[in-house]
Protein backbone atom coordinates (compact mmCIF):
# COMPACT_ATOMS: atom_id res chain seq x y z
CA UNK A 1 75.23 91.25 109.46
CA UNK A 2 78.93 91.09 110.57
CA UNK A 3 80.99 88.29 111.03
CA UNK A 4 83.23 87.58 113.77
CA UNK A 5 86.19 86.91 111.08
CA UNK A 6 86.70 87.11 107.41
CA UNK A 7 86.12 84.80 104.58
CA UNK A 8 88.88 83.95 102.06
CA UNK A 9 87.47 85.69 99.81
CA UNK A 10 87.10 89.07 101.83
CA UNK A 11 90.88 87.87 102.87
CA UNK A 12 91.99 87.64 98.98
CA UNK A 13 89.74 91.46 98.06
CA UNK A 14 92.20 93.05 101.16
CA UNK A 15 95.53 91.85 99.50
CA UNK A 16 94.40 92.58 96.16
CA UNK A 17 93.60 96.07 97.33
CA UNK A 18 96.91 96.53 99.43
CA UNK A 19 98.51 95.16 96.13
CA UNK A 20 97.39 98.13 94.10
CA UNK A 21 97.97 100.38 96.34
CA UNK A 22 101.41 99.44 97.26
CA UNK A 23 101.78 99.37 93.55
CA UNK A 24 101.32 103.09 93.15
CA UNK A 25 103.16 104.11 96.31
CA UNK A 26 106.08 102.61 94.71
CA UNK A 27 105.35 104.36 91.93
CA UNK A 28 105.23 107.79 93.85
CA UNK A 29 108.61 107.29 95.91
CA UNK A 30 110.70 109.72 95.06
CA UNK A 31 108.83 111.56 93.08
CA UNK A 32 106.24 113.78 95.11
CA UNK A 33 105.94 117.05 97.11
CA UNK A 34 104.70 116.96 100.77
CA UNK A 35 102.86 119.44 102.44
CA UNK A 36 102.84 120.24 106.44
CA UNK A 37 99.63 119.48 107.80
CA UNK A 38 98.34 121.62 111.01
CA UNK A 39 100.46 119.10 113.76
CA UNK A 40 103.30 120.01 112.12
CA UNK A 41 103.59 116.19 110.36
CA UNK A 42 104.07 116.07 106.81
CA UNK A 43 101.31 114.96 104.19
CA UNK A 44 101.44 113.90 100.22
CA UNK A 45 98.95 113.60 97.97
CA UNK A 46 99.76 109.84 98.15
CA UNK A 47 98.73 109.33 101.61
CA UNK A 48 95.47 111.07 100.29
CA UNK A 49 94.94 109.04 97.59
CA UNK A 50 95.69 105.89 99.69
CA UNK A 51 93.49 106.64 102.10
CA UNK A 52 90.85 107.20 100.05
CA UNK A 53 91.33 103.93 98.06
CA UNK A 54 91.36 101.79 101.22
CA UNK A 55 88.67 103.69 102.73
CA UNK A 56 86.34 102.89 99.36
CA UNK A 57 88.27 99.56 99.06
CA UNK A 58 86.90 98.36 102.53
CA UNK A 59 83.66 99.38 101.91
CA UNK A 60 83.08 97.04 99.05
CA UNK A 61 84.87 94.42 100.88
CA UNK A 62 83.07 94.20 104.22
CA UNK A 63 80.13 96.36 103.90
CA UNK A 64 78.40 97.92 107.17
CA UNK A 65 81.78 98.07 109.35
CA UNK A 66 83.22 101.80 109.81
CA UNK A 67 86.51 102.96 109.29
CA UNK A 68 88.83 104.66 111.06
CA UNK A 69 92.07 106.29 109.54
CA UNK A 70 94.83 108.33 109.79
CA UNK A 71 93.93 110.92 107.07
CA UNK A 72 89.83 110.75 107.17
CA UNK A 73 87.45 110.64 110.19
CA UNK A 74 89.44 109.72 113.00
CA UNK A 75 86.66 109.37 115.84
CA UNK A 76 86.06 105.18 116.68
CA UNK A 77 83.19 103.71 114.35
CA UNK A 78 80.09 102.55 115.74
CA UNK A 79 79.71 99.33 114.67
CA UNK A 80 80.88 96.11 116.49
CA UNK A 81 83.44 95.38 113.49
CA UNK A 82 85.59 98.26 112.28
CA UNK A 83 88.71 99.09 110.46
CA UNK A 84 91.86 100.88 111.94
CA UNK A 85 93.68 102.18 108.89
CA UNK A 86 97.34 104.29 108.61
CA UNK A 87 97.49 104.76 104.41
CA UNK A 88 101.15 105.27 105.06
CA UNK A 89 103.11 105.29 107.61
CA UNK A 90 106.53 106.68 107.48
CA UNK A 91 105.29 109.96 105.26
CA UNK A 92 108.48 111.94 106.11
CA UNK A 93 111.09 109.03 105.35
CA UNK A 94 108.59 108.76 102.12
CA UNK A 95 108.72 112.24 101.76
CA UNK A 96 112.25 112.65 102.04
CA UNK A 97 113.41 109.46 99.89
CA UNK A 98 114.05 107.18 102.76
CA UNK A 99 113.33 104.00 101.20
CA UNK A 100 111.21 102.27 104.73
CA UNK A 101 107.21 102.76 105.30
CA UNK A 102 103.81 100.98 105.75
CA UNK A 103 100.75 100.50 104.80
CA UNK A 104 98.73 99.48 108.32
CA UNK A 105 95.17 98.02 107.82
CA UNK A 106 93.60 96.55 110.99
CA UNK A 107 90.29 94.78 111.61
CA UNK A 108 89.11 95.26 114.87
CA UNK A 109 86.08 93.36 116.40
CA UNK A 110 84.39 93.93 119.73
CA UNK A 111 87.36 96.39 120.55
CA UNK A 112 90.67 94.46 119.87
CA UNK A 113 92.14 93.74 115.95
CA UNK A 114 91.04 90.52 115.07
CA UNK A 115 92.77 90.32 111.19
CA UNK A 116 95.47 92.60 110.66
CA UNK A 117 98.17 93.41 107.39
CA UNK A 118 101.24 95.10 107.13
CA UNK A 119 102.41 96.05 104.02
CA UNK A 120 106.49 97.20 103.28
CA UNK A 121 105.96 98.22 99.82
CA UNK A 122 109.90 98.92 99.32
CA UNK A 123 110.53 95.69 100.35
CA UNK A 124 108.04 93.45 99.00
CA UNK A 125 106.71 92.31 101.96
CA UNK A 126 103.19 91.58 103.72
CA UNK A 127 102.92 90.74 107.49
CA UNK A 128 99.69 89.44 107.93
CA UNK A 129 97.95 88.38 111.61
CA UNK A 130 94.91 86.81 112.61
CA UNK A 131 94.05 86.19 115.96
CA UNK A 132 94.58 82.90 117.12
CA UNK A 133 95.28 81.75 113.87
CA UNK A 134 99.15 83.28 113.78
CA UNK A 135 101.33 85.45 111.49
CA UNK A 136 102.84 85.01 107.98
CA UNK A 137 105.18 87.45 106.19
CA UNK A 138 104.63 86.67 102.42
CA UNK A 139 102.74 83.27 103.21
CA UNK A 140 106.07 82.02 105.20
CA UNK A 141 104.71 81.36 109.11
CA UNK A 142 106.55 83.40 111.81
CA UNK A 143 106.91 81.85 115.24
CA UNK A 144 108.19 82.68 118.73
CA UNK A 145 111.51 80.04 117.18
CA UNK A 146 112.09 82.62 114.60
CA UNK A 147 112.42 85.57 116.75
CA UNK A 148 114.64 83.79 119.40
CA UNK A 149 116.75 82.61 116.48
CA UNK A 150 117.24 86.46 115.38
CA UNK A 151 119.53 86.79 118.42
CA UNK A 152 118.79 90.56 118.10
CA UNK A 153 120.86 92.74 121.22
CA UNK A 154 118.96 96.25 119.46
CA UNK A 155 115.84 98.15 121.11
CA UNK A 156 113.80 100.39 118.98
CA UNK A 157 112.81 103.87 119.90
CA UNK A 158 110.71 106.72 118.33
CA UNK A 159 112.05 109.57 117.60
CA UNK A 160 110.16 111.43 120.83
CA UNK A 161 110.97 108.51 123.16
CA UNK A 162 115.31 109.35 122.70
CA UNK A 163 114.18 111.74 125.95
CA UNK A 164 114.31 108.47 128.10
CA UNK A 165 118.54 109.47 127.57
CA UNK A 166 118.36 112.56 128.42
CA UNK A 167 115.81 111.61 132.19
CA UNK A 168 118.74 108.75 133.30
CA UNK A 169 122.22 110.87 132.26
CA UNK A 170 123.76 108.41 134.36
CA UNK A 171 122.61 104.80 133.08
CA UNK A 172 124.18 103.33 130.28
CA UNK A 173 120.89 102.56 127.82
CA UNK A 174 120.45 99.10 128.04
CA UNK A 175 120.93 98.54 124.16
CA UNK A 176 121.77 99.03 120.77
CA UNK A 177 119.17 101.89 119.72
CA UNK A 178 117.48 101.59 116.11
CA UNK A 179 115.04 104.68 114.72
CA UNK A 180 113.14 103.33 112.12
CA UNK A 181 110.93 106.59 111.65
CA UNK A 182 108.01 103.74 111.29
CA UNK A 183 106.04 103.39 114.35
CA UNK A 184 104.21 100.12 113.17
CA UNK A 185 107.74 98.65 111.66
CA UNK A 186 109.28 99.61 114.95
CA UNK A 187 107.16 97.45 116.84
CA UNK A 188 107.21 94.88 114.66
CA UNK A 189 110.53 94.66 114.65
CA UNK A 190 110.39 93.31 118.16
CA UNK A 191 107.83 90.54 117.20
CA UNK A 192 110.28 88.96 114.26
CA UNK A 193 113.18 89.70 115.81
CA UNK A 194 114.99 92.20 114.61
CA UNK A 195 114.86 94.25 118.21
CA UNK A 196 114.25 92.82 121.19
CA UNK A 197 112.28 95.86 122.34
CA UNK A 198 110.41 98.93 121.32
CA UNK A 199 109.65 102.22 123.16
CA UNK A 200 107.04 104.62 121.57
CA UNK A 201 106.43 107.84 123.54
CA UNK A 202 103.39 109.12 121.09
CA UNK A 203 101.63 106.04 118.82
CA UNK A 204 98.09 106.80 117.66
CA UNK A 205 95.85 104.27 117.18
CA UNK A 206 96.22 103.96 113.81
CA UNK A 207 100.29 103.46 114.40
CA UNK A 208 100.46 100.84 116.47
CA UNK A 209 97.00 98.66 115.48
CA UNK A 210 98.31 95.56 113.48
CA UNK A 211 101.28 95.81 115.30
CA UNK A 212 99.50 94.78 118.41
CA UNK A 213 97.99 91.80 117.02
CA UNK A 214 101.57 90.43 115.51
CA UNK A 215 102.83 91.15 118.86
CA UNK A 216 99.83 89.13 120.69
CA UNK A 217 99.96 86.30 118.38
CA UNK A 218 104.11 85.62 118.50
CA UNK A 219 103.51 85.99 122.59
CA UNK A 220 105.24 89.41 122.97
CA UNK A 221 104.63 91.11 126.13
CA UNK A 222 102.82 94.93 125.93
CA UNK A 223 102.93 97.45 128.47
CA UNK A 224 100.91 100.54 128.12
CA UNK A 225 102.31 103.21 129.99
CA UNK A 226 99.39 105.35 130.04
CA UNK A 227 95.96 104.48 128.15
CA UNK A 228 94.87 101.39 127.16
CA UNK A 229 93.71 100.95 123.41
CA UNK A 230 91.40 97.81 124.90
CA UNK A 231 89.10 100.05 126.68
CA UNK A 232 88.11 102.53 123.79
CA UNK A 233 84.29 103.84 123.28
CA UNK A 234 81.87 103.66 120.48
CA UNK A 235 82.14 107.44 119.24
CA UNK A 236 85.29 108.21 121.27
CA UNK A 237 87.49 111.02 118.96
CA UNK A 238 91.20 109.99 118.83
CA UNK A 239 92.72 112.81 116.99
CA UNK A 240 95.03 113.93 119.87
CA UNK A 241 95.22 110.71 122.06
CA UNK A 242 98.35 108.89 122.35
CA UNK A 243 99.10 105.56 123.34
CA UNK A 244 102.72 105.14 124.78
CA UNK A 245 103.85 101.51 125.30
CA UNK A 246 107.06 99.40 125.77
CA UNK A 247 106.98 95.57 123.63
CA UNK A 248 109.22 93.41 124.58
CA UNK A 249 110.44 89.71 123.41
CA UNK A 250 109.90 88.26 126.68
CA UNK A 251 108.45 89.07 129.96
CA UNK A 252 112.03 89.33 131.35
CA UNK A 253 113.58 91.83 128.73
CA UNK A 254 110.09 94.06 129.75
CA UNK A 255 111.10 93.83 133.10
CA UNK A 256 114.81 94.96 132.07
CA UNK A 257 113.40 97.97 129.99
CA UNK A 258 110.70 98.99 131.96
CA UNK A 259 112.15 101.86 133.98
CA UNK A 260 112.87 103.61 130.99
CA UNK A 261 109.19 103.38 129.68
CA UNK A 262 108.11 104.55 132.99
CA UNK A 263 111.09 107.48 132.61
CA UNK A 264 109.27 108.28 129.27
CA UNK A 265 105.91 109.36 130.86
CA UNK A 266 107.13 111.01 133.76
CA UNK A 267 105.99 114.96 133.51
């Protein structure tokens, strides 16, 4: 039968897990070959093993709930509970010795993430969300106070959504532009302050999925500029659908930054 939430233990199984694997990716940086895959994005044979490890991982910890990911079956699970997964995100700055990716895991429950963790192996550090219960990055709360504190004048982009540019020639952009080459660290960075906005022109589902919990619970604003990830199907294949969205810190800097997510989409 699934639950609604997770116990502590089931809680305590998912960071041991992300612990091992983080472990090994760490292990791996810097010292591995990546292969193209048929999109054109690059692949290791640590995203493989990753994948297959949380994949098995989750199984044992909450049995009966599917399991969406990244690098295995990518079409959305059946069951009422189910698991959004990205093994690692940030393959080509991984690939390429850039020292910044993720390990996404995401819970979702009757179609929106419910218990989420991020995992920065380079950095030691865990963000962890669940909903209505708040965020924690390693075990120290993060609040709406510690964003504002940030005092952050940066807005993130993708590396697809620098176009936005290119469509207003003639408008100064209305920030200091960061890259991260992380699409779930790039919207992050908006909910703990280190941006006070993000733009991505391409996210999967499996990119942006604990990111949109952190950025419910700390009370940033999301626009989706096309689809919306809330109205998914049972069965529904997401290989080649993209979710472009603006997060903001506040409703007023989405205002602000809203012409140039609506720039992004236009044909």
């Amino acid at each position: 039968m699934v639950t609604s939430v997770l116990s502590s233990d089931q809680l305590s199984a998912i960071h041991q897990l992300l612990d091992r694997i983080a472990e090994r990716q760490r292990s791996d940086f810097g010292n591995i070959v990546s292969d193209v895959k048929p999109d054109g994005t690059l692949i290791t044979a640590c995203d493989r093993w990753s994948d297959a490890e949380l994949v098995k991982g989750l199984a044992l910890i909450a049995p009966g709930e599917g399991v969406l990911s990244e690098e295995g079956s990518q079409r959305v699970p059946q069951t009422r509970a189910y698991w959004v997964v990205d093994p690692l995100d940030g393959t080509t700055n991984f690939a390429t010795g850039i020292p910044v990716w993720a390990i996404s895991v995401a819970r979702f429950v009757d179609g929106r993430p419910s218990e989420v963790f991020l995992d920065v192996p380079a950095l030691g550090q865990r963000i962890v969300a669940l909903r209505g219960r708040g965020v924690m990055r390693n075990e120290q709360a993060l609040t709406t106070a510690t964003r504002q504190h940030a005092n952050s004048a940066c807005v993130s982009l993708c590396s697809r959504s620098i176009r936005v540019l290119q469509r207003k020639p003639n408008q100064p952009f209305p920030g200091k532009i960061r890259l991260f080459g992380v699409a779930s660290l790039n919207l992050v960075s908006v909910a703990i302050g280190q941006t006070i906005a993000a733009l991505e022109a391409t996210p999967k589902i499996w990119d942006l999925a604990a990111a949109w919990l952190v950025l419910d619970e700390l009370g940033c604003p999301i626009r989706w500029l096309d689809i919306d990830p809330a109205e998914l199907s049972p069965g529904q294949d997401l290989s080649q659908t993209s979710f472009p969205m603006l997060a903001a810190g506040s409703w007023s800097e989405l205002a602000r930054l809203l012409p140039w997510g609506e720039a992004l989409i236009q044909p």
